[in-house]
C-alpha atoms as a PDB file:
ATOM      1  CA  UNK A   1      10.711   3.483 122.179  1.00  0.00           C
ATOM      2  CA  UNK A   2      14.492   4.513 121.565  1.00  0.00           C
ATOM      3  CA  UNK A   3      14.106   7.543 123.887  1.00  0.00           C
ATOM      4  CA  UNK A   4      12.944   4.883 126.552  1.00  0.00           C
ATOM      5  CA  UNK A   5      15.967   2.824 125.664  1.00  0.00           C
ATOM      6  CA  UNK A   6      18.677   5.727 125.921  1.00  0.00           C
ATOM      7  CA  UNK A   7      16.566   7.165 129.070  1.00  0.00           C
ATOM      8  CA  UNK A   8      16.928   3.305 130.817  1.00  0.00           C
ATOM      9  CA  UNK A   9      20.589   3.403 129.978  1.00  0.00           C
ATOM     10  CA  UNK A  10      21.273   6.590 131.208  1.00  0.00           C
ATOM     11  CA  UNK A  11      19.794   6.064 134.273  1.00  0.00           C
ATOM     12  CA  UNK A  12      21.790   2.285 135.045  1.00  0.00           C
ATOM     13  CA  UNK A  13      24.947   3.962 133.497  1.00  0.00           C
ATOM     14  CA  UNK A  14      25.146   7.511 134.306  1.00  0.00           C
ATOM     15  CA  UNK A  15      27.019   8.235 137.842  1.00  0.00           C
ATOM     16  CA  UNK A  16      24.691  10.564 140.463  1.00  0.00           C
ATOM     17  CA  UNK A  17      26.926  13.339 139.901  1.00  0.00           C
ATOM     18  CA  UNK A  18      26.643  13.461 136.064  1.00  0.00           C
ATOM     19  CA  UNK A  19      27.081  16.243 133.882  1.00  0.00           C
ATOM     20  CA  UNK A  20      24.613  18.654 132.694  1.00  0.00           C
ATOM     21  CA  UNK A  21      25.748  17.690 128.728  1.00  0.00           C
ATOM     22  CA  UNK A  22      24.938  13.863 129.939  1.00  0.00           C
ATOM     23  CA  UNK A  23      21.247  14.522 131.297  1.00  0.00           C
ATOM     24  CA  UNK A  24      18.479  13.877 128.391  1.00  0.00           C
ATOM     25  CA  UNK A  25      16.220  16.302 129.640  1.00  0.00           C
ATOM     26  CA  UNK A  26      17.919  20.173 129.915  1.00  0.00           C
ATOM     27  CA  UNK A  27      15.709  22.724 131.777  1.00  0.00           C
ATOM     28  CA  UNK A  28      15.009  26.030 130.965  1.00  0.00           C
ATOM     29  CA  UNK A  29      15.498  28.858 133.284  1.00  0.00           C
ATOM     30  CA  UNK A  30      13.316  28.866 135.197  1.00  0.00           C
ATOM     31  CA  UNK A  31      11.058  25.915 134.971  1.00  0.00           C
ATOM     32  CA  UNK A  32       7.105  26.453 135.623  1.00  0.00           C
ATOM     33  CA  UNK A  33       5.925  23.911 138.440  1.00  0.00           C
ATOM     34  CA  UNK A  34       2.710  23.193 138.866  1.00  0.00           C
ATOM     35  CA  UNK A  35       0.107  21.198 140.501  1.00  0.00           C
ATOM     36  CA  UNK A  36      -3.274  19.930 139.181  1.00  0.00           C
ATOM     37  CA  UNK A  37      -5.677  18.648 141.366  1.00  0.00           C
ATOM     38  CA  UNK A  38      -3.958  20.224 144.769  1.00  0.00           C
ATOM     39  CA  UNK A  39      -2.107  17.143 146.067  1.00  0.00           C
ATOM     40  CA  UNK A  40       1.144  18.210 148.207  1.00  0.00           C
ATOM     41  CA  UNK A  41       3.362  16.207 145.281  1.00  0.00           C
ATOM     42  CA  UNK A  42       4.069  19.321 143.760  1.00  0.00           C
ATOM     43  CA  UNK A  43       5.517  20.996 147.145  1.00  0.00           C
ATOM     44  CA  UNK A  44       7.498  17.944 147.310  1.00  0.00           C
ATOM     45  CA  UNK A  45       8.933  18.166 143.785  1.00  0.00           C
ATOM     46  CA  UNK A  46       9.779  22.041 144.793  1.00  0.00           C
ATOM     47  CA  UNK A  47      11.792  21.068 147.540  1.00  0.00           C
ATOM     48  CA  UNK A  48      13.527  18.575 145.764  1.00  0.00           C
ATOM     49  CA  UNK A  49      14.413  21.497 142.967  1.00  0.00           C
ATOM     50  CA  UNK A  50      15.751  23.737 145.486  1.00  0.00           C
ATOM     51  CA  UNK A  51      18.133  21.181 146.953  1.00  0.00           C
ATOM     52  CA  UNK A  52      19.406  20.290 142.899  1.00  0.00           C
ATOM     53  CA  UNK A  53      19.886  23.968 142.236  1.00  0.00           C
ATOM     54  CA  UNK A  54      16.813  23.770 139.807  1.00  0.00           C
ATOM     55  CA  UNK A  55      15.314  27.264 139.506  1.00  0.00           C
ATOM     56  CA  UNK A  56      11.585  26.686 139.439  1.00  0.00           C
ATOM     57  CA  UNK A  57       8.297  29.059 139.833  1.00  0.00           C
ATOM     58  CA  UNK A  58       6.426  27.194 141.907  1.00  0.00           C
ATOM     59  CA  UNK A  59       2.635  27.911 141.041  1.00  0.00           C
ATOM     60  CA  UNK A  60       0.171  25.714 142.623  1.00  0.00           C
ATOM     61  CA  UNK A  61      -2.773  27.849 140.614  1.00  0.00           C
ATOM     62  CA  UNK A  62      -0.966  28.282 137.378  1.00  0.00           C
ATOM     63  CA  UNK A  63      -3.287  29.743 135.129  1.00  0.00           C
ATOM     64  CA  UNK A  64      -3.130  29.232 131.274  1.00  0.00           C
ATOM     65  CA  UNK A  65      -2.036  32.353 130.384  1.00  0.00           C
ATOM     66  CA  UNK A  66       0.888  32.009 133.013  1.00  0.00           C
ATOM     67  CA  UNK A  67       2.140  28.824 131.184  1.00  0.00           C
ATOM     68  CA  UNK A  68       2.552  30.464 127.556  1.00  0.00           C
ATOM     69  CA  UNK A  69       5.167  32.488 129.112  1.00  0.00           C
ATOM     70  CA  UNK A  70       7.195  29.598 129.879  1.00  0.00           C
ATOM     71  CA  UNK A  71       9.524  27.090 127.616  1.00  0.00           C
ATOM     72  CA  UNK A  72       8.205  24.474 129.913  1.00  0.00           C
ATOM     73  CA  UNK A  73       6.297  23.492 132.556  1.00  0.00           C
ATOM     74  CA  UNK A  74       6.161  20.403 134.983  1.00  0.00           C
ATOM     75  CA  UNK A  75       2.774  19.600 136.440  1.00  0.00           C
ATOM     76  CA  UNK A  76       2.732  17.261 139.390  1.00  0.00           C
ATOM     77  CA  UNK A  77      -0.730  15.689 139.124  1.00  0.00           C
ATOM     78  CA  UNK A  78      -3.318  14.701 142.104  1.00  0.00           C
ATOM     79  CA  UNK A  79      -6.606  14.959 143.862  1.00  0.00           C
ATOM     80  CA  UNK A  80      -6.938  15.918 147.006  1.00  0.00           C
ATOM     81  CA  UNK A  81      -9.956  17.144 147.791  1.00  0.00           C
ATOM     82  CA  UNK A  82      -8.844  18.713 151.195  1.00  0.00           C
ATOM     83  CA  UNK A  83      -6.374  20.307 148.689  1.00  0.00           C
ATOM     84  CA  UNK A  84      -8.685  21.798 146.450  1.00  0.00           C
ATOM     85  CA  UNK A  85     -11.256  22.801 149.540  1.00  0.00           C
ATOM     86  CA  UNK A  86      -8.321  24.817 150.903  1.00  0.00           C
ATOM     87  CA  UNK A  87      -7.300  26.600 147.428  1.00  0.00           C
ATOM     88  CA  UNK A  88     -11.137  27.614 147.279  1.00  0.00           C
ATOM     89  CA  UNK A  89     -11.924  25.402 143.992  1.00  0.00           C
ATOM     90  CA  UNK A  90     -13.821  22.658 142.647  1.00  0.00           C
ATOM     91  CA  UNK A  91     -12.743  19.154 141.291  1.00  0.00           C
ATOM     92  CA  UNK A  92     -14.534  20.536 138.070  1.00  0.00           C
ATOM     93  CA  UNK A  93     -12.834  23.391 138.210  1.00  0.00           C
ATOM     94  CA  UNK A  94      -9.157  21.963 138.395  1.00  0.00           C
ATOM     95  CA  UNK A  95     -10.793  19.399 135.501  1.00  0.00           C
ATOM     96  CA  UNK A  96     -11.211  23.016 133.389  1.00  0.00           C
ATOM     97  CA  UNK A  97      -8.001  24.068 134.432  1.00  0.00           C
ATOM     98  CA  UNK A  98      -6.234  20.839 133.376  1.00  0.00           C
ATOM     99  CA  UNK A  99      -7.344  21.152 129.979  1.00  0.00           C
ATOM    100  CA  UNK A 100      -6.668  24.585 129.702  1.00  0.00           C
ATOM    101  CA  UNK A 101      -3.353  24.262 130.711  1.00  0.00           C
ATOM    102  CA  UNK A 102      -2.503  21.559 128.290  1.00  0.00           C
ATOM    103  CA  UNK A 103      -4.241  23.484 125.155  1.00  0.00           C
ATOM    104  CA  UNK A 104      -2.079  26.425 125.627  1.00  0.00           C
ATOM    105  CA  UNK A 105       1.221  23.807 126.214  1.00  0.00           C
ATOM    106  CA  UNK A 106       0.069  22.013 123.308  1.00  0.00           C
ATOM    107  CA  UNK A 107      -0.928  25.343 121.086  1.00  0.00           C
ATOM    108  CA  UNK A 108       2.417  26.904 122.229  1.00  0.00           C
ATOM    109  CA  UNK A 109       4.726  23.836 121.329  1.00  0.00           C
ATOM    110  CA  UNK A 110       5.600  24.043 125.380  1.00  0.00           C
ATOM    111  CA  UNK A 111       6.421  20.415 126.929  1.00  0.00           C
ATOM    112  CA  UNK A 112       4.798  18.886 129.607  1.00  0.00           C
ATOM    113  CA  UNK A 113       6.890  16.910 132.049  1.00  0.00           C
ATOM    114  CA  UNK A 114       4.680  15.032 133.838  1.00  0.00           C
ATOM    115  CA  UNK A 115       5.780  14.226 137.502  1.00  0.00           C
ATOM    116  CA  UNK A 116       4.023  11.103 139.628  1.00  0.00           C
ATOM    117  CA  UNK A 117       4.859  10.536 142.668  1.00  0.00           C
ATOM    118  CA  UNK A 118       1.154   8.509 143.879  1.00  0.00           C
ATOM    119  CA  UNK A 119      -1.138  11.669 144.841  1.00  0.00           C
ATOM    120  CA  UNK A 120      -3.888   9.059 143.514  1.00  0.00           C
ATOM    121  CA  UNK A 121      -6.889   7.664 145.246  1.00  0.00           C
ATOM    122  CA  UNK A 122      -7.165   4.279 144.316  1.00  0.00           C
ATOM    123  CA  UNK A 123     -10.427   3.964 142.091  1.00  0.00           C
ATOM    124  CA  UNK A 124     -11.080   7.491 142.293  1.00  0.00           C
ATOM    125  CA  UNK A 125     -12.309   8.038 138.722  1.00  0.00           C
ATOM    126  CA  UNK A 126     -12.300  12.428 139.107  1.00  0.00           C
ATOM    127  CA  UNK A 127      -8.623  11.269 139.799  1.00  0.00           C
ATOM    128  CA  UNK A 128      -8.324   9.317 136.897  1.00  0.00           C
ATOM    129  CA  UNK A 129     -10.024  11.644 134.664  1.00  0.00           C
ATOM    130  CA  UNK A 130      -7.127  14.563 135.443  1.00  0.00           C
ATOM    131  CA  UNK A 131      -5.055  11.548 134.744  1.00  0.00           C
ATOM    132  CA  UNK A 132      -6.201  10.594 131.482  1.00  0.00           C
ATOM    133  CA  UNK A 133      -6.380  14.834 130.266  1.00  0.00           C
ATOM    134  CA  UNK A 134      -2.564  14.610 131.021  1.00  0.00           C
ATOM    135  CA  UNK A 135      -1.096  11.866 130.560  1.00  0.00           C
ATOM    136  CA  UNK A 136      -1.656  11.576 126.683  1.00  0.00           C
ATOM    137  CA  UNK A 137      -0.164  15.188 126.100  1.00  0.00           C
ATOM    138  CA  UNK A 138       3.030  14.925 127.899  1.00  0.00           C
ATOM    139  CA  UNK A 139       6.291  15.004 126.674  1.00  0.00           C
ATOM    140  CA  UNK A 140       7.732  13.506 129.138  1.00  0.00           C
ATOM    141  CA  UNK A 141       6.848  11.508 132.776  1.00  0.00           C
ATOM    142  CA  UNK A 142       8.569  10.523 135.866  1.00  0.00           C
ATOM    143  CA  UNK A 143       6.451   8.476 137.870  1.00  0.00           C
ATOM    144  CA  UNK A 144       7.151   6.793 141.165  1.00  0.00           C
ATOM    145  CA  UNK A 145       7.429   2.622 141.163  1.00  0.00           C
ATOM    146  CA  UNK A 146       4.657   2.524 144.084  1.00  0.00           C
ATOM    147  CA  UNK A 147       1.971   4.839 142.952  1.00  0.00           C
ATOM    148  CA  UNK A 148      -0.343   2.578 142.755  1.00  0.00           C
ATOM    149  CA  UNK A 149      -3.069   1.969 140.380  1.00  0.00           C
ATOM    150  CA  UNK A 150      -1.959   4.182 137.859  1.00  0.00           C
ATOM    151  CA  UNK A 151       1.316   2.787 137.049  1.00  0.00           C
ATOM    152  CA  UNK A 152      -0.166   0.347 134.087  1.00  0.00           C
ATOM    153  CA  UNK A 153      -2.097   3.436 132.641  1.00  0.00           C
ATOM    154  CA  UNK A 154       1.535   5.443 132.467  1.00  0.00           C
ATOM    155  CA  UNK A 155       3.172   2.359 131.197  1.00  0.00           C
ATOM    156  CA  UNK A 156       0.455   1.583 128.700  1.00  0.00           C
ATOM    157  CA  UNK A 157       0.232   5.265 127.359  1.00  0.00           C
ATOM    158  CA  UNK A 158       3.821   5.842 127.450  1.00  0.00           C
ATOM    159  CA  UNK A 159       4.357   2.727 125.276  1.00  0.00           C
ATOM    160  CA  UNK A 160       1.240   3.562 122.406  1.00  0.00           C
ATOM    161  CA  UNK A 161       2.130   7.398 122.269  1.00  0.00           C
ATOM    162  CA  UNK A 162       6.059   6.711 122.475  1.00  0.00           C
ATOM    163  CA  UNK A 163       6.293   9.130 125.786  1.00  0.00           C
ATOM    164  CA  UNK A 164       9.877   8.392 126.839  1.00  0.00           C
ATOM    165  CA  UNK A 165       8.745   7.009 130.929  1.00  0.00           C
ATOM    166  CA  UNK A 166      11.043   7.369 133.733  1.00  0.00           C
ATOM    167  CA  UNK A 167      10.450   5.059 137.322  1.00  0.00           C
ATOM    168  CA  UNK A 168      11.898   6.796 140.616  1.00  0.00           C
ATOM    169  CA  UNK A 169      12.776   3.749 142.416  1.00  0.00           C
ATOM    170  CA  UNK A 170      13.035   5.436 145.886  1.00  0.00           C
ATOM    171  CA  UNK A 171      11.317   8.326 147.042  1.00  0.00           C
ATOM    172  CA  UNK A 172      14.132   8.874 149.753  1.00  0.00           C
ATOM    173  CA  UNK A 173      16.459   9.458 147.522  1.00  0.00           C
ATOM    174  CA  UNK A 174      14.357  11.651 144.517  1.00  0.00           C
ATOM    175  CA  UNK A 175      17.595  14.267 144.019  1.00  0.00           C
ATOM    176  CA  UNK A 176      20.077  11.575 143.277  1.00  0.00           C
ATOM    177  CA  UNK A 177      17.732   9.379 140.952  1.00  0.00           C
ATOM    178  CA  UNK A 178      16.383  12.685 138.999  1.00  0.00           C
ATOM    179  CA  UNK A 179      19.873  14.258 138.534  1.00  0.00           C
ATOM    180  CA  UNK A 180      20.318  11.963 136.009  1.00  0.00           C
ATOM    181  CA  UNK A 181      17.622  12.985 133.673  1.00  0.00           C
ATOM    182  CA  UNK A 182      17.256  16.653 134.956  1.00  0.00           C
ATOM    183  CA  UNK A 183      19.569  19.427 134.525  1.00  0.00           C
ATOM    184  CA  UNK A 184      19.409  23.318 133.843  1.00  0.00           C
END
């Protein structure tokens, strides 16, 4: 709950442009980025990297083994089935890879930052399932304010496991609101 508290006041306090020794959450270089369950978030989150100067490997398909060679990794989490028919995979699949990915993180003492920015199908339960292999292991999560029907799940898992939670208010303006939490 204090990391919350000192994340919350960073964020109202902290100026856009703040420095790298102000910014709870220091990057290593580079950053693995991944996605699980194929949704575009990921891409998004990429793009978003570039423009902060945030070296990332972007890695849709990160395997397990790729992750133990990192001191981190982000996974954006989402179904999208057209997403996962394009990669060549299976919802089950991506399930298998989920877990794997977060037994190696978890075996390796590597943190999961867990970024949310509503690749969710409301009431899709495969969806929820990646959700709930994730969520409970992460380190850390960023989640957008309109994701939909995940957002009490985050809050309620962030609050029993003591996962410090961080809300993007506005999409629009993702670089600005993350530079406050994120540097490398």
């Amino acid at each position: 709950m204090l990391k919350i508290l000192a994340l919350s006041l960073c964020l109202l306090l902290a100026p856009v442009s703040a420095l790298a020794s102000d910014c709870p959450l220091q990057l290593a270089d580079p950053v693995l980025l991944t996605s699980l369950g194929q949704s575009l978030d990921a891409l998004i989150v990429k793009t978003i990297f570039d423009e902060m100067k945030v070296r990332t490997d972007f890695l849709p398909l990160a395997s397990a083994d790729v992750v133990a060679g990192y001191e981190q990794v982000i996974i954006s989490p989402g179904i999208s089935y057209k997403g996962i028919g394009a990669a060549g995979m299976t919802v089950e699949a991506e399930l298998e890879r989920a877990r794997s990915l977060v037994d190696v993180a978890t075996a390796n003492s590597i943190p999961i930052i867990l970024m949310y920015l509503g690749g969710f199908l409301q009431g899709d339960a495969k969806s929820q399932l990646l959700l709930e292999i994730l969520t409970p292991e992460a380190d850390l999560m960023i989640v957008y304010k309109d994701c939909g029907g995940p957002m009490e799940y985050f809050r309620r898992i962030a609050e029993e496991k003591g996962i410090p939670l961080h809300v993007i208010e506005n999409l629009g303006n993702l670089a600005a609101e993350l530079s406050c939490i994120v540097s490398q």
